[in-house]
N, C-alpha and C. Protein backbone atom coordinates (compact mmCIF):
# COMPACT_ATOMS: atom_id res chain seq x y z
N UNK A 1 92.12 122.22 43.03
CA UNK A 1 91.97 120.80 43.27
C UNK A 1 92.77 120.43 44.52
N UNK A 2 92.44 119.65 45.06
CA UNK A 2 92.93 119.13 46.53
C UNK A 2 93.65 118.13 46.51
N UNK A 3 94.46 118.18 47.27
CA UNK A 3 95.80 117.15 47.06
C UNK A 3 95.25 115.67 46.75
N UNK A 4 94.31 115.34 47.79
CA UNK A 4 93.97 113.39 47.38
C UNK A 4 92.83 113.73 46.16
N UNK A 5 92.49 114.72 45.80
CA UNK A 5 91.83 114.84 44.54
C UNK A 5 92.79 114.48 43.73
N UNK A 6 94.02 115.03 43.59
CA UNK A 6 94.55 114.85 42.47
C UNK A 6 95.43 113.72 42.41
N UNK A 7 95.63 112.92 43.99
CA UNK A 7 96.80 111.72 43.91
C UNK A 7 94.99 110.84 43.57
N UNK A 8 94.00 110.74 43.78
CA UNK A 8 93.34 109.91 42.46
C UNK A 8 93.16 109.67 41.67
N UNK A 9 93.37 111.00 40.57
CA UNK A 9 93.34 111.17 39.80
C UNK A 9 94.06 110.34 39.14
N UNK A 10 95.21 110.87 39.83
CA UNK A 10 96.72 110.26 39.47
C UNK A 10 96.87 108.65 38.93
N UNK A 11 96.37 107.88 40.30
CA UNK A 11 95.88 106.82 40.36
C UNK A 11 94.76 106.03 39.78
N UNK A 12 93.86 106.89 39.31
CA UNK A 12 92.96 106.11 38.02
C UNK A 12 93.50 106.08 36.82
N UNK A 13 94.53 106.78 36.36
CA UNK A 13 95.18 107.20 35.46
C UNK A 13 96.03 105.81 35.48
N UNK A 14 96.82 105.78 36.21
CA UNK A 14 97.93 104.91 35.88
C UNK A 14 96.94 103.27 36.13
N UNK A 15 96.12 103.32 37.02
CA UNK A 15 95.34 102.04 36.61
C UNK A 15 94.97 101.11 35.09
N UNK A 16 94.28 102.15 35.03
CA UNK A 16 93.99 102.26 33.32
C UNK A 16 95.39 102.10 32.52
N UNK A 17 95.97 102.91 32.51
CA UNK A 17 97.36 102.76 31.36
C UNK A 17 98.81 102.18 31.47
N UNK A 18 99.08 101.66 33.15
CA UNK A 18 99.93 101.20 33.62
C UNK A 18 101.32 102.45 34.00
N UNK A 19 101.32 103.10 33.01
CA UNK A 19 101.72 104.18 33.58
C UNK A 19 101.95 105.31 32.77
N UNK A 20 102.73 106.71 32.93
CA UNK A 20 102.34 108.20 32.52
C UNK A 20 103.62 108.76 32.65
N UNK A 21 104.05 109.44 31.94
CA UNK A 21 105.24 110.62 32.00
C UNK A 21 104.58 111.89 33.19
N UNK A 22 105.64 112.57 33.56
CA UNK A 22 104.89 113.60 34.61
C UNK A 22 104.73 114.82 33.64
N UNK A 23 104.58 114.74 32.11
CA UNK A 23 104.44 115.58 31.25
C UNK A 23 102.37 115.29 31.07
N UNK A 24 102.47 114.26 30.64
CA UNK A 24 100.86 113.44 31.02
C UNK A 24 100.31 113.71 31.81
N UNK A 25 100.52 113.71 32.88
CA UNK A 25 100.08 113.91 34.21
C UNK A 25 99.60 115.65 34.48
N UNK A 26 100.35 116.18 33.78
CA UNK A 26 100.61 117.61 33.90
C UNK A 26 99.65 118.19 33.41
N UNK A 27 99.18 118.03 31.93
CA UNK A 27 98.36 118.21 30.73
C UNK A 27 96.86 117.74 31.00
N UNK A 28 96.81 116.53 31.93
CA UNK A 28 95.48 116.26 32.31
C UNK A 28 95.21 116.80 33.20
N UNK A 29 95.96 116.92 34.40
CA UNK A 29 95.21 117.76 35.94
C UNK A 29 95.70 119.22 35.80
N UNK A 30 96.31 119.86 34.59
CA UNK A 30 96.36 121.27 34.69
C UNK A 30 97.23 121.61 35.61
N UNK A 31 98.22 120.87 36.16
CA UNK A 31 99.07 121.63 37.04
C UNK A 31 100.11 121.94 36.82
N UNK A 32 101.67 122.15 37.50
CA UNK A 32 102.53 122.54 37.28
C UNK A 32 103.53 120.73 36.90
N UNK A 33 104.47 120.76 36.38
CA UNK A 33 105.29 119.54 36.24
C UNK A 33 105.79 119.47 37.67
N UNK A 34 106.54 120.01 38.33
CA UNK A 34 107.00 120.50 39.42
C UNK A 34 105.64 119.78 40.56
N UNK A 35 104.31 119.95 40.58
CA UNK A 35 103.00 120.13 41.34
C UNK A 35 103.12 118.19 41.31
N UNK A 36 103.17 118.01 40.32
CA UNK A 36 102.77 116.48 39.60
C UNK A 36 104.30 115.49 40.54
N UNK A 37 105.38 115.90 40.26
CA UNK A 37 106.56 115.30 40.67
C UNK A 37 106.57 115.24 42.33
N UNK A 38 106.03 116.33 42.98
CA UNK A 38 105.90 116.61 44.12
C UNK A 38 104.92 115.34 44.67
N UNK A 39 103.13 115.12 43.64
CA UNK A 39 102.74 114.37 44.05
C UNK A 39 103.24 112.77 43.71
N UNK A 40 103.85 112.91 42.87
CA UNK A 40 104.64 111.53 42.57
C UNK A 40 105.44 110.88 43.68
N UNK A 41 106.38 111.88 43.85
CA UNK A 41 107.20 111.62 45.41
C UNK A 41 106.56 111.24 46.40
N UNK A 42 105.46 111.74 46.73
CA UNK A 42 104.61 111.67 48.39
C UNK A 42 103.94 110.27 47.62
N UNK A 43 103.28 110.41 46.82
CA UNK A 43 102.89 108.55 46.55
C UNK A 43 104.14 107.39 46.42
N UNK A 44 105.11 107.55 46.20
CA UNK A 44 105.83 106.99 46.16
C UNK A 44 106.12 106.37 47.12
N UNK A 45 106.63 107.18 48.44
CA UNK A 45 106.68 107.04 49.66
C UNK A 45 105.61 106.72 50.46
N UNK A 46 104.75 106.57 49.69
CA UNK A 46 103.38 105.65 50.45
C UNK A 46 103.01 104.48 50.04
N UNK A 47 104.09 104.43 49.05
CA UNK A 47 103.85 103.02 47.69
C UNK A 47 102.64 102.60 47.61
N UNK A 48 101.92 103.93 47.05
CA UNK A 48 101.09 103.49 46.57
C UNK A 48 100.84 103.44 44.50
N UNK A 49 102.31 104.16 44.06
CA UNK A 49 102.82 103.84 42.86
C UNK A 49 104.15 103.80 43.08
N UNK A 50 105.09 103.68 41.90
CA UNK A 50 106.34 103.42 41.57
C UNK A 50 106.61 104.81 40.82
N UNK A 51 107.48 105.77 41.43
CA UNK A 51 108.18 106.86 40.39
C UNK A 51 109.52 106.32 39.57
N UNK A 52 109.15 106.79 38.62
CA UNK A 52 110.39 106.84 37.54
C UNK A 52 110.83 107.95 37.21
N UNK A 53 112.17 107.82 36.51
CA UNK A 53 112.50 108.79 35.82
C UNK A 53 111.75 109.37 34.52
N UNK A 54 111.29 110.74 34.92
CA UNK A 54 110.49 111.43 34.22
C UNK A 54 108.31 110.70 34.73
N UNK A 55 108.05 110.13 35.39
CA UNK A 55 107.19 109.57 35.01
C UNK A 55 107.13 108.90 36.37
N UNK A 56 105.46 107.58 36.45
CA UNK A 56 105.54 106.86 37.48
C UNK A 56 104.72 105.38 36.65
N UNK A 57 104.94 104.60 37.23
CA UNK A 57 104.25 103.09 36.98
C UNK A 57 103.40 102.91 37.97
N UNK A 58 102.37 101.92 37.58
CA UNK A 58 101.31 101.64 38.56
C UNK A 58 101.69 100.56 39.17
N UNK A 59 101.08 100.45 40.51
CA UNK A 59 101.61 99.60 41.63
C UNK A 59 100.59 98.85 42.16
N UNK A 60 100.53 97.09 41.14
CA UNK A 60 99.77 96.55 41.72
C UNK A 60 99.05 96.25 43.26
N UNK A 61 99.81 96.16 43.84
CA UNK A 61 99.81 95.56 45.63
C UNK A 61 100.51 96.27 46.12
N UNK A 62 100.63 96.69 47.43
CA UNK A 62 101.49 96.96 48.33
C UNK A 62 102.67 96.10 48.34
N UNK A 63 103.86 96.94 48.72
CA UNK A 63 104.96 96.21 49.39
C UNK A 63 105.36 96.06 50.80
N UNK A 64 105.55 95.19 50.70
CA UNK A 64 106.19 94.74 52.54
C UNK A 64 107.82 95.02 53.11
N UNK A 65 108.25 95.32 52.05
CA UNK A 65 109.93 96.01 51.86
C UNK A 65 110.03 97.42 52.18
């Protein structure tokens, strides 16, 4: 699976449920926890979600901050 394959994934996911443990995340796209946190980080930094500890929240709107 290809990286913006799976940060959609990611992202329909947390649409739907508001948000996911990176254990969740893991179990549905088959990857590594490690694979999932990695893509958590790089979305993060694109805010296009919110990472948490263990996990990420969905991110209505962009921020301007």
């Amino acid at each position: 699976m290809l990286q913006l394959e799976r940060q959609q994934q990611i992202l329909n996911y947390l649409e739907k449920n508001r948000k996911a443990t990176t254990n969740e995340l893991s179990e549905l796209l088959g990857v590594s926890a490690t694979t999932i946190r990695t893509a958590l980080n790089q979305m993060d930094k694109e805010k296009l979600l919110t990472q948490t500890h263990g996990g990420a929240i969905y991110r209505n709107r962009p921020c301007d901050y």
